[in-house]
Protein backbone atom coordinates (compact mmCIF):
# COMPACT_ATOMS: atom_id res chain seq x y z
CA UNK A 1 -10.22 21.37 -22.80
CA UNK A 2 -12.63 23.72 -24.19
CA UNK A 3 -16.45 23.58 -24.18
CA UNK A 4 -18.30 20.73 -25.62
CA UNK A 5 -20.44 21.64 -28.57
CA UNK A 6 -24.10 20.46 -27.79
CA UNK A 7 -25.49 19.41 -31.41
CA UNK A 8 -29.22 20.59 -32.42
CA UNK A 9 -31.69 17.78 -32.96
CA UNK A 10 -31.91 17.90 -37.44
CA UNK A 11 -28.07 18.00 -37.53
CA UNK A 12 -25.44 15.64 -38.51
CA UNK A 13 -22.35 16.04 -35.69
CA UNK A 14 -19.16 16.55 -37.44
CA UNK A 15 -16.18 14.37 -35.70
CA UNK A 16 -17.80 11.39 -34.78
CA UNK A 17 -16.64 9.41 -31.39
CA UNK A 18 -15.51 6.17 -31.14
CA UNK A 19 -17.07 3.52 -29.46
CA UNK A 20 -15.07 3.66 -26.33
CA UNK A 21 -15.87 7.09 -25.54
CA UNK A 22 -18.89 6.65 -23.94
CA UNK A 23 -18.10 3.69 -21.99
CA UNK A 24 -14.99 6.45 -20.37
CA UNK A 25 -17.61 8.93 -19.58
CA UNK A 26 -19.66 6.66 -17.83
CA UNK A 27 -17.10 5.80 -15.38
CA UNK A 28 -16.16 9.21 -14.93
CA UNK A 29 -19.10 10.09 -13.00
CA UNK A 30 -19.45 10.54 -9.57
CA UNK A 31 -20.21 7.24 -7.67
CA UNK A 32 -21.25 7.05 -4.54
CA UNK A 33 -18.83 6.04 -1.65
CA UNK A 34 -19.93 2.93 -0.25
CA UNK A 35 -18.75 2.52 3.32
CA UNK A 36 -16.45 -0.86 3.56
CA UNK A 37 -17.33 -3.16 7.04
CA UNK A 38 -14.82 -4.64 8.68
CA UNK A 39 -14.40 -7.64 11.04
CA UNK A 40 -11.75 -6.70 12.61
CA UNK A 41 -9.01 -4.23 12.36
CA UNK A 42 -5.12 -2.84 13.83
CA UNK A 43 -5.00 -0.12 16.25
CA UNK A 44 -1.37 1.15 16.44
CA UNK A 45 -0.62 3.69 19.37
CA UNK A 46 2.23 5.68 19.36
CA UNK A 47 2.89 7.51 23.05
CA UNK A 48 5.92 9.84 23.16
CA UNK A 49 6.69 12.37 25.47
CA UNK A 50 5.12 14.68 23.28
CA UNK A 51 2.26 13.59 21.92
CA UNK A 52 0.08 10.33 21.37
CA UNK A 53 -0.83 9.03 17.56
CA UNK A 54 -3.20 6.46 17.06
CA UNK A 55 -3.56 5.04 13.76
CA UNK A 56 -6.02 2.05 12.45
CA UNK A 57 -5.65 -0.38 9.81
CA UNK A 58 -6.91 -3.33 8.48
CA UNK A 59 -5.79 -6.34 8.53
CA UNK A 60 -4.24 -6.12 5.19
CA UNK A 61 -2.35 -3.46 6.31
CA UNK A 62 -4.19 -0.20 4.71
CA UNK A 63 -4.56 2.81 6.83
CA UNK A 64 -8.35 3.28 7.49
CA UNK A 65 -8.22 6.49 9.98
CA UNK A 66 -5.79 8.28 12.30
CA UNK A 67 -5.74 11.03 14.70
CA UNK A 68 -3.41 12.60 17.05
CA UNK A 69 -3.45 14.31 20.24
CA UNK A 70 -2.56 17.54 18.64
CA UNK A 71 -4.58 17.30 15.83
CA UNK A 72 -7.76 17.28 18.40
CA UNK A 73 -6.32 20.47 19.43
CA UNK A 74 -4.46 19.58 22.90
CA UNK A 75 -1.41 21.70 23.10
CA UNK A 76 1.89 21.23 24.62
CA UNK A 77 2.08 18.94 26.84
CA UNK A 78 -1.40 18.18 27.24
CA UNK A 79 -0.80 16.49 24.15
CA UNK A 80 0.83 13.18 25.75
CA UNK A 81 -1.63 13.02 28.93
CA UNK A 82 -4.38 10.21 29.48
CA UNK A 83 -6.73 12.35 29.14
CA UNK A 84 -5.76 13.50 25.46
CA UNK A 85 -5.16 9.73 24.89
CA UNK A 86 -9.25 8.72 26.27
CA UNK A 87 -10.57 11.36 23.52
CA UNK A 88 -8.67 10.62 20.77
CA UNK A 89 -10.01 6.61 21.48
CA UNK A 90 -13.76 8.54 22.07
CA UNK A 91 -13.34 9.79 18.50
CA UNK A 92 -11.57 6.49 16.98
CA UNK A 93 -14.48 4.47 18.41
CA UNK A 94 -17.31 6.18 16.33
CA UNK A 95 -15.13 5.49 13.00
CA UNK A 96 -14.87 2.37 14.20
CA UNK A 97 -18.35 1.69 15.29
CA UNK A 98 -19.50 3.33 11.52
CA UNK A 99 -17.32 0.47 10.08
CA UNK A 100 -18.20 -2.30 12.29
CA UNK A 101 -14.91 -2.98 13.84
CA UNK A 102 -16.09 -5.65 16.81
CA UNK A 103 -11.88 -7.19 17.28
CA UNK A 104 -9.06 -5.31 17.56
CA UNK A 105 -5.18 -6.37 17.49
CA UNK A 106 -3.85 -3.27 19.88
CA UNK A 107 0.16 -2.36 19.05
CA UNK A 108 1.91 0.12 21.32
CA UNK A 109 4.79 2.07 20.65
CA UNK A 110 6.50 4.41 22.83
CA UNK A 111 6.99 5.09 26.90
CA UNK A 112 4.53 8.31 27.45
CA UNK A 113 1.70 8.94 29.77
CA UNK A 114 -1.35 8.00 26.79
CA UNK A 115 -0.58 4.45 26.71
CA UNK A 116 -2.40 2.55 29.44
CA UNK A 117 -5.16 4.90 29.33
CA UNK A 118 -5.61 4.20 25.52
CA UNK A 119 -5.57 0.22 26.29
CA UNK A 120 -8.30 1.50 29.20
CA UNK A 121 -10.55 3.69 26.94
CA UNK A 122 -10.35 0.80 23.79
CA UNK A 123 -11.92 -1.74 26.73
CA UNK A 124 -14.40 0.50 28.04
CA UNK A 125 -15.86 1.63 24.27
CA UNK A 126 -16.84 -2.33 24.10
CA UNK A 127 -14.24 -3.80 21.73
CA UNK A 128 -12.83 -7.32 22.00
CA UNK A 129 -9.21 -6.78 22.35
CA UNK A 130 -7.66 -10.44 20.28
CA UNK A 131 -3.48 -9.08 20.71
CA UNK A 132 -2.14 -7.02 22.71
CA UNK A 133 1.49 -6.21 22.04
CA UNK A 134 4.36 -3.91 22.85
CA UNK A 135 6.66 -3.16 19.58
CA UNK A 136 8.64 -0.35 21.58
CA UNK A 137 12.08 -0.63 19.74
CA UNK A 138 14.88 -1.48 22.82
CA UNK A 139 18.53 -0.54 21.92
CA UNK A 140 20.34 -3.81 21.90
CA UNK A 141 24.35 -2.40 23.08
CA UNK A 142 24.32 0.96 20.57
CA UNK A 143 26.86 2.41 18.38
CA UNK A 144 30.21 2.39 19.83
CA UNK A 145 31.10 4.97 22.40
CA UNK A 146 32.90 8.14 21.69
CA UNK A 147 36.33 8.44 22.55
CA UNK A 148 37.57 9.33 25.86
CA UNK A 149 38.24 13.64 25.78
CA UNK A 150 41.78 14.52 27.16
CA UNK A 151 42.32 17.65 28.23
């Protein structure tokens, strides 16, 4: 892709373009990003021992934002407190507030410390919670047991 040749006004161009050409460099420009509003939207919470994820989609399914406890910078394991899991809603909230999320459908995942206070924070930040669910996978009898050792 080299330079494009700029002609002068008295002069014939030499290749001519085809008529579909132009109608490709028009959509090649820059358009602006227009921000989508949504009605409602998923909030998926994922509280391990080590840290807390919170991810929302929409109802379809696509990922609109996520953050995580140790992308906000908490460290260790300050990353699976409450109080990690009240500032990473803080900062969900305004994304949510720019889109003009009003219902939520809350999913948790997981057994650690940022779950409850995530429910807590989601409440207090003014959102109408519709579902409120708990997909923690549970072990239903496991693989089969090793063999007894003898010695």
């Amino acid at each position: 892709m080299g330079k494009k040749k700029v002609a002068e006004p008295g002069s014939t161009p030499a290749v001519t373009k085809p008529a579909a050409a132009p109608a490709a460099e028009k959509s090649a420009a820059p358009v602006s990003k227009k921000v989508k509003r949504l009605e409602s939207a998923r909030v998926y919470v994922k509280a391990s021992y080590n840290n807390t994820i919170v991810t929302v989609a929409d109802t379809a399914g696509n990922v609109v934002t996520w953050t995580s406890a140790g992308a906000m910078g908490f460290s260790g394991p300050k990353k699976a407190t409450p109080f990690a899991a009240s500032k990473l809603i803080a900062v969900i909230a305004e994304k949510l507030k720019a889109l003009g999320v009003q219902n939520l459908e809350v999913y948790l995942t997981g057994i650690g410390g940022g779950r409850d206070s995530a429910v807590r924070s989601l409440v207090n930040h003014g959102f109408n919670i519709t579902v409120l669910k708990d997909v923690t996978p549970i072990p239903h009898n496991g693989p089969r047991p090793r063999k007894v050792r003898r010695v």
